[in-house]
Protein backbone atom coordinates (compact mmCIF):
# COMPACT_ATOMS: atom_id res chain seq x y z
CA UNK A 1 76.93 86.62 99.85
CA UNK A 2 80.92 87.55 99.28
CA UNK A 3 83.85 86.74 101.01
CA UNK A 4 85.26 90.18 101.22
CA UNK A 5 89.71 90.09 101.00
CA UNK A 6 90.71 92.94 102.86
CA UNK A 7 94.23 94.07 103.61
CA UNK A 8 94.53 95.24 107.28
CA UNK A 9 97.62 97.48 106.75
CA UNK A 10 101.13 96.80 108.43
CA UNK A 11 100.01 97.17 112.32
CA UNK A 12 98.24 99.91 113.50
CA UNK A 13 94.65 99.56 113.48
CA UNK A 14 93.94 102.76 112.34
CA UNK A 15 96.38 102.43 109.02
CA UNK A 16 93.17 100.12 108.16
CA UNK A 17 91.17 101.55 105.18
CA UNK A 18 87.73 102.90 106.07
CA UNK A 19 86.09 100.58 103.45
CA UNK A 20 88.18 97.64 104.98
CA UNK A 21 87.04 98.25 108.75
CA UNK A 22 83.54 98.90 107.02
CA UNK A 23 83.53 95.58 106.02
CA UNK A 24 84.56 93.90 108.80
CA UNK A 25 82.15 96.09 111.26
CA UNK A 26 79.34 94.11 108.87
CA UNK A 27 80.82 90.59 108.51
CA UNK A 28 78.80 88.09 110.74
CA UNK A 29 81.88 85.92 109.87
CA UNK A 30 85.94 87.19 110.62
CA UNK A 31 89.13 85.10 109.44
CA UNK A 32 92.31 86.94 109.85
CA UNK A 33 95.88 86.08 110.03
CA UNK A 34 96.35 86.37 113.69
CA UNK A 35 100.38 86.10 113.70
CA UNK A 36 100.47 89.74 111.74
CA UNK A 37 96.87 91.44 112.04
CA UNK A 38 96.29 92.90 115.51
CA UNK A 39 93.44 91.63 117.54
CA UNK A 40 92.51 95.25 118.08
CA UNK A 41 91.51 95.80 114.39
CA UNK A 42 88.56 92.46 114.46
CA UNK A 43 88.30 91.80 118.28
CA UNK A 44 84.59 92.66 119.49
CA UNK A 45 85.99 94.22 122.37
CA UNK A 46 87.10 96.69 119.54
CA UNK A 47 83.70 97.05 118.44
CA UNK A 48 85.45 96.68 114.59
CA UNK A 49 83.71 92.82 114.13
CA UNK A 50 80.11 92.96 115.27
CA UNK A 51 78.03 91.79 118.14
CA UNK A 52 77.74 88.18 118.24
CA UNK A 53 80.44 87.36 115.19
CA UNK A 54 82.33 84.60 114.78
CA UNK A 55 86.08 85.75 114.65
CA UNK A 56 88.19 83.43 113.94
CA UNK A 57 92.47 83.30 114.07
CA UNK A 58 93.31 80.99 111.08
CA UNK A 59 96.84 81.07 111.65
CA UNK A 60 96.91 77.65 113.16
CA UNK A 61 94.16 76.53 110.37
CA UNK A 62 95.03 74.93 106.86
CA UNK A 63 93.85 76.37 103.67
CA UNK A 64 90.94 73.35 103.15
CA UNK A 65 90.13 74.11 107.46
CA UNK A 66 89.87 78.23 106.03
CA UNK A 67 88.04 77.57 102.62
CA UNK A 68 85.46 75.17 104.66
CA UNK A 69 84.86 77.74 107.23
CA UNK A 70 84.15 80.20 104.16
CA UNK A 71 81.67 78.17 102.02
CA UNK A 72 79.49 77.30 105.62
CA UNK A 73 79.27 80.48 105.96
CA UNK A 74 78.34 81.70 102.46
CA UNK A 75 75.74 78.76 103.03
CA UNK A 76 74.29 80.11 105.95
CA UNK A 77 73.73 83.44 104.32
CA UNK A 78 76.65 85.13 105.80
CA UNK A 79 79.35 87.52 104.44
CA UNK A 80 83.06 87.00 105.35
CA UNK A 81 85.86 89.41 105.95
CA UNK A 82 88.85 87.37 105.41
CA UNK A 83 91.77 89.78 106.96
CA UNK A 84 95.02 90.00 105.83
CA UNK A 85 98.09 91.70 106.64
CA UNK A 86 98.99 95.02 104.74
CA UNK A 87 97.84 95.06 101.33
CA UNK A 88 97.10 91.26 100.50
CA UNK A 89 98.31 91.56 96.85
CA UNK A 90 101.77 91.68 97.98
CA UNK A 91 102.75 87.94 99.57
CA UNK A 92 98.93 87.30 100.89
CA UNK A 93 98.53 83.79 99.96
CA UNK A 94 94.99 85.23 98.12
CA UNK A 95 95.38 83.61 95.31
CA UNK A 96 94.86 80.00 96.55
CA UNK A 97 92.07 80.62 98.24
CA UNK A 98 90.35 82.30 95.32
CA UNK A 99 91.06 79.65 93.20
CA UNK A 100 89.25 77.40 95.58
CA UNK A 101 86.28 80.06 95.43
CA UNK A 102 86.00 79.84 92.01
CA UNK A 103 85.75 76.41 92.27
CA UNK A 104 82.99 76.82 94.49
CA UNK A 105 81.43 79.45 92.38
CA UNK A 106 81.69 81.75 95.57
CA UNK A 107 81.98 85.30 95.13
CA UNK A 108 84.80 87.76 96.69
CA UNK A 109 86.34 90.88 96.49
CA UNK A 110 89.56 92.42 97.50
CA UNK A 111 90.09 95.84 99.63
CA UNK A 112 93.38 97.13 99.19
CA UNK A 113 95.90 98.19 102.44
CA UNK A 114 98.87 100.34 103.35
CA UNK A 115 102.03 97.75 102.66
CA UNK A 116 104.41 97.35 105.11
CA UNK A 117 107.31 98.99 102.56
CA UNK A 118 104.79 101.80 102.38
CA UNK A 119 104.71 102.10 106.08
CA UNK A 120 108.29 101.74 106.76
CA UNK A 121 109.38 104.82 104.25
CA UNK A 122 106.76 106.84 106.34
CA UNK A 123 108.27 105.85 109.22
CA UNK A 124 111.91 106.80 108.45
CA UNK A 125 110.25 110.02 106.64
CA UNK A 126 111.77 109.20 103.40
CA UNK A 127 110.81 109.48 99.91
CA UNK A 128 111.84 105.73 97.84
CA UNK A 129 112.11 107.31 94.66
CA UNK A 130 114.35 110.42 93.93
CA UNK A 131 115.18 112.43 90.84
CA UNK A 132 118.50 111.11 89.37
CA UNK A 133 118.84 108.62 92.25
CA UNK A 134 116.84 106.36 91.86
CA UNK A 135 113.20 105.84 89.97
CA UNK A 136 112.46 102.45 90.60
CA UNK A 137 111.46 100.48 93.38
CA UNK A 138 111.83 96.33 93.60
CA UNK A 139 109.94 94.61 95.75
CA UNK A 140 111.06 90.72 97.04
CA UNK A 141 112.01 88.33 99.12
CA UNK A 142 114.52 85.64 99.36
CA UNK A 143 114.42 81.75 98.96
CA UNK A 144 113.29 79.94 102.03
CA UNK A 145 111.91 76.39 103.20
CA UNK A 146 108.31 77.49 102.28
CA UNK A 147 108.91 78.75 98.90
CA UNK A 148 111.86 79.00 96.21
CA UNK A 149 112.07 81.97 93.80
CA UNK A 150 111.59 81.55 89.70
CA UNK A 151 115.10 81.45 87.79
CA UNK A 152 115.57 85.17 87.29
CA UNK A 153 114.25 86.92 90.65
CA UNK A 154 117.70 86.13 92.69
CA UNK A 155 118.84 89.25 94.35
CA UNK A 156 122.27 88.96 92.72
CA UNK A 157 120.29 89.62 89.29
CA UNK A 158 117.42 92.57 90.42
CA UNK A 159 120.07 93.99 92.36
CA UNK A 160 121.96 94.63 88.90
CA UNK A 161 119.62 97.61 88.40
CA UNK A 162 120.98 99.52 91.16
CA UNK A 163 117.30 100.18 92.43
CA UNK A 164 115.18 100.72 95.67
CA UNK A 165 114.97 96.82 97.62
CA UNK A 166 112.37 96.53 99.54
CA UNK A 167 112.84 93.22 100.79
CA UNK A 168 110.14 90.69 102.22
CA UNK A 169 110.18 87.55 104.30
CA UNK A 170 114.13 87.59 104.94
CA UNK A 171 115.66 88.82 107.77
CA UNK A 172 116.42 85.33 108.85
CA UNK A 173 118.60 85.28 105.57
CA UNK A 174 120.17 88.68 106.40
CA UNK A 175 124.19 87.43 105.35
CA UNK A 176 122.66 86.20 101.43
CA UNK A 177 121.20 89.59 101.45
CA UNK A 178 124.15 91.07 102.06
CA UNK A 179 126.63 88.90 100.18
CA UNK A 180 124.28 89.22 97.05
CA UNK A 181 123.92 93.23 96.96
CA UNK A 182 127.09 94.53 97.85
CA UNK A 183 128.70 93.98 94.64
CA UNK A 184 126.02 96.37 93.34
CA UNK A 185 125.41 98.51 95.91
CA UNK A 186 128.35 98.75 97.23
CA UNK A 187 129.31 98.09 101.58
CA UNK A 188 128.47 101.78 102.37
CA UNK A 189 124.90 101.23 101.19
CA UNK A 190 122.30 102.79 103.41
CA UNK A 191 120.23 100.03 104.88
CA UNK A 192 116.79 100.25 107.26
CA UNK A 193 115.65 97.21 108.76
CA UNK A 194 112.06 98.17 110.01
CA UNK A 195 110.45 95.50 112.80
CA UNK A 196 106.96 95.39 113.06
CA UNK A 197 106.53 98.93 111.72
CA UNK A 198 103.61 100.96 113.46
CA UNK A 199 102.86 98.14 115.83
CA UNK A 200 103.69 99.60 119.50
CA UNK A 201 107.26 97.63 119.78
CA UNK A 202 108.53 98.67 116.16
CA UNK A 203 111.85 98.97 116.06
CA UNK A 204 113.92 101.00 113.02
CA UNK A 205 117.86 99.40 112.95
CA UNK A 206 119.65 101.36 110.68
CA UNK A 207 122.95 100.70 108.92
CA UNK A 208 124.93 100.20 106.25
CA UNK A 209 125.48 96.79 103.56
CA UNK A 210 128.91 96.69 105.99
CA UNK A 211 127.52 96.77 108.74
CA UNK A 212 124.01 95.96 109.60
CA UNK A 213 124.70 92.05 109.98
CA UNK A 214 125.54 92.95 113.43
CA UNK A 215 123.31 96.07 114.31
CA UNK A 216 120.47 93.31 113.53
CA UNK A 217 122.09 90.78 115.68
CA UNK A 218 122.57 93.40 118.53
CA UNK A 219 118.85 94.31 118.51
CA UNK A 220 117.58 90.66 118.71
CA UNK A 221 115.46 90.76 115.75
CA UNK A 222 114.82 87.75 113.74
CA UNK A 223 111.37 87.94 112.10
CA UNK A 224 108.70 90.05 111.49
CA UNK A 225 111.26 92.95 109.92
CA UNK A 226 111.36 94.31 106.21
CA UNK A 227 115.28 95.20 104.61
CA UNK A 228 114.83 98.38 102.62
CA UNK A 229 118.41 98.94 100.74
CA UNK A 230 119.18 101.74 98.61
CA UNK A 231 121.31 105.39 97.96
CA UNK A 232 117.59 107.01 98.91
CA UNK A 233 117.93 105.98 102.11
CA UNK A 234 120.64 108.31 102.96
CA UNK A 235 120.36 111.16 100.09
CA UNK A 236 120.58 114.23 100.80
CA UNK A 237 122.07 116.02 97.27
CA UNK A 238 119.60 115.53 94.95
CA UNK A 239 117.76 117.68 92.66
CA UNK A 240 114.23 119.04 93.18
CA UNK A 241 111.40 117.69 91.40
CA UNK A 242 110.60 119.17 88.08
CA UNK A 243 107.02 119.01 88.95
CA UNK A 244 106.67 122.32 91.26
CA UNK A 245 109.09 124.50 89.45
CA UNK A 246 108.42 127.83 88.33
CA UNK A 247 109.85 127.00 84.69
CA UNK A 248 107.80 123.83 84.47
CA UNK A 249 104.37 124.39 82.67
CA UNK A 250 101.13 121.50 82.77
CA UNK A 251 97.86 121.51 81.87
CA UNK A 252 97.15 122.92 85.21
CA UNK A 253 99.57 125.58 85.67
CA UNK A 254 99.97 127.21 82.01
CA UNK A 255 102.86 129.19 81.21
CA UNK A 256 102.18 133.09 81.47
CA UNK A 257 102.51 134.70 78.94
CA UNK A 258 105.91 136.86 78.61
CA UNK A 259 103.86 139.51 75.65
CA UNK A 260 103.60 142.87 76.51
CA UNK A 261 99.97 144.36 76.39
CA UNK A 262 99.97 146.88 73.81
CA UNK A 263 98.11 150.55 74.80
């Protein structure tokens, strides 16, 4: 029996891997974060969990109350899909619980999902890495009463490398954010804030470093929202890829040969 990690995706139940709602369709046993993973995606009106399972919400539930409901289930010969929001490598709390697996000598696995900075590019339509504007893409999140960050990860210091933020977990702390990447980036920075992204009230605020304090304000949002900052946002002067041109050569498109064919 395995207690089968799966990352839902960022909202939409059908951003949901098909070996993710494969697993869950055969779980007698559902956790899943109920504050961020729709009902529609393990409800058994959705016909995703199946007949008779026990789904359960664990968002009210502490991590002993989740592991316990785990192992009695692994005792009673049962699999578990233990859902998670987007991909669950990225700020999923996973790693606690498989510790306490381990412990157990319980075996899991993890299904990857779409993460929510993922989903948010695709909903603006825009690429996060461009040629000669940027290559590199940083994802984090800000201090908060849950969790610090390690000496070295302040946004003052990642935000020295001028790259793609994709920014978790701090909306709330919108002014640090913008106090701590302006010097960098400078106030005319594009800026997306993207709410709930592909859930059916998603809303995309955009702005600049200057400005999108108060667009944010305006619109009400205070949680549930990923910051993307960067010059991608708003690029439109950049070169093409070198990996379609007509002078670039690869293993799969050889260079023709330029030799005339003698008579």
């Amino acid at each position: 029996m395995t207690v089968h990690f799966i990352g839902a995706g960022p909202g939409a139940a059908d951003l949901i891997t098909v070996r993710g709602r494969d697993l869950i369709r055969r779980s007698p046993v559902v956790l899943y974060a109920g504050s961020l993973v729709p009902p529609e995606i393990v409800a058994e009106a959705g016909a995703e969990a199946p007949e008779g399972a026990r789904v359960i919400d664990t968002a009210p539930m502490t991590l002993d109350e989740i592991i316990a409901e785990m192992k009695s289930a692994i005792e009673a010969g049962d699999d578990v899909a233990r859902v998670h929001s987007g991909d669950p490598a990225l700020y999923g709390a996973i790693a606690e619980q498989m510790r306490k697996l381990d412990g157990l000598g319980i075996a899991y696995d993890v299904t990857p999902g779409v993460p929510s900075y993922a989903a948010a590019a695709a909903a603006i339509g825009c690429e996060l890495t461009l040629p000669d504007v940027c290559q590199t893409i940083v994802l984090t999140r800000t201090s908060v009463r849950s969790s610090g960050m390690p000496a070295g990860e302040d946004l003052g210091t990642l935000g020295q490398s001028g790259a793609t933020m994709a920014i978790h977990l701090s909306v709330n702390n919108l002014a640090w954010v913008v106090r701590e990447l302006t010097p960098h980036y400078g106030a005319d920075c594009p800026v997306v804030v993207a709410y709930r992204v592909s859930w059916p009230d998603e809303k995309i605020i955009r702005g600049t470093l200057g400005d999108i304090r108060d667009r944010v304000k305006a619109a009400g949002i205070s949680r549930t929202a990923l910051i993307l900052v960067g010059r991608v946002l708003g690029a439109r002067d950049f070169d093409d890829s070198r990996l379609y041109a007509a002078d670039h050569h690869h293993v799969l498109r050889p260079a023709k040969s330029t030799k005339s064919k003698k008579g």
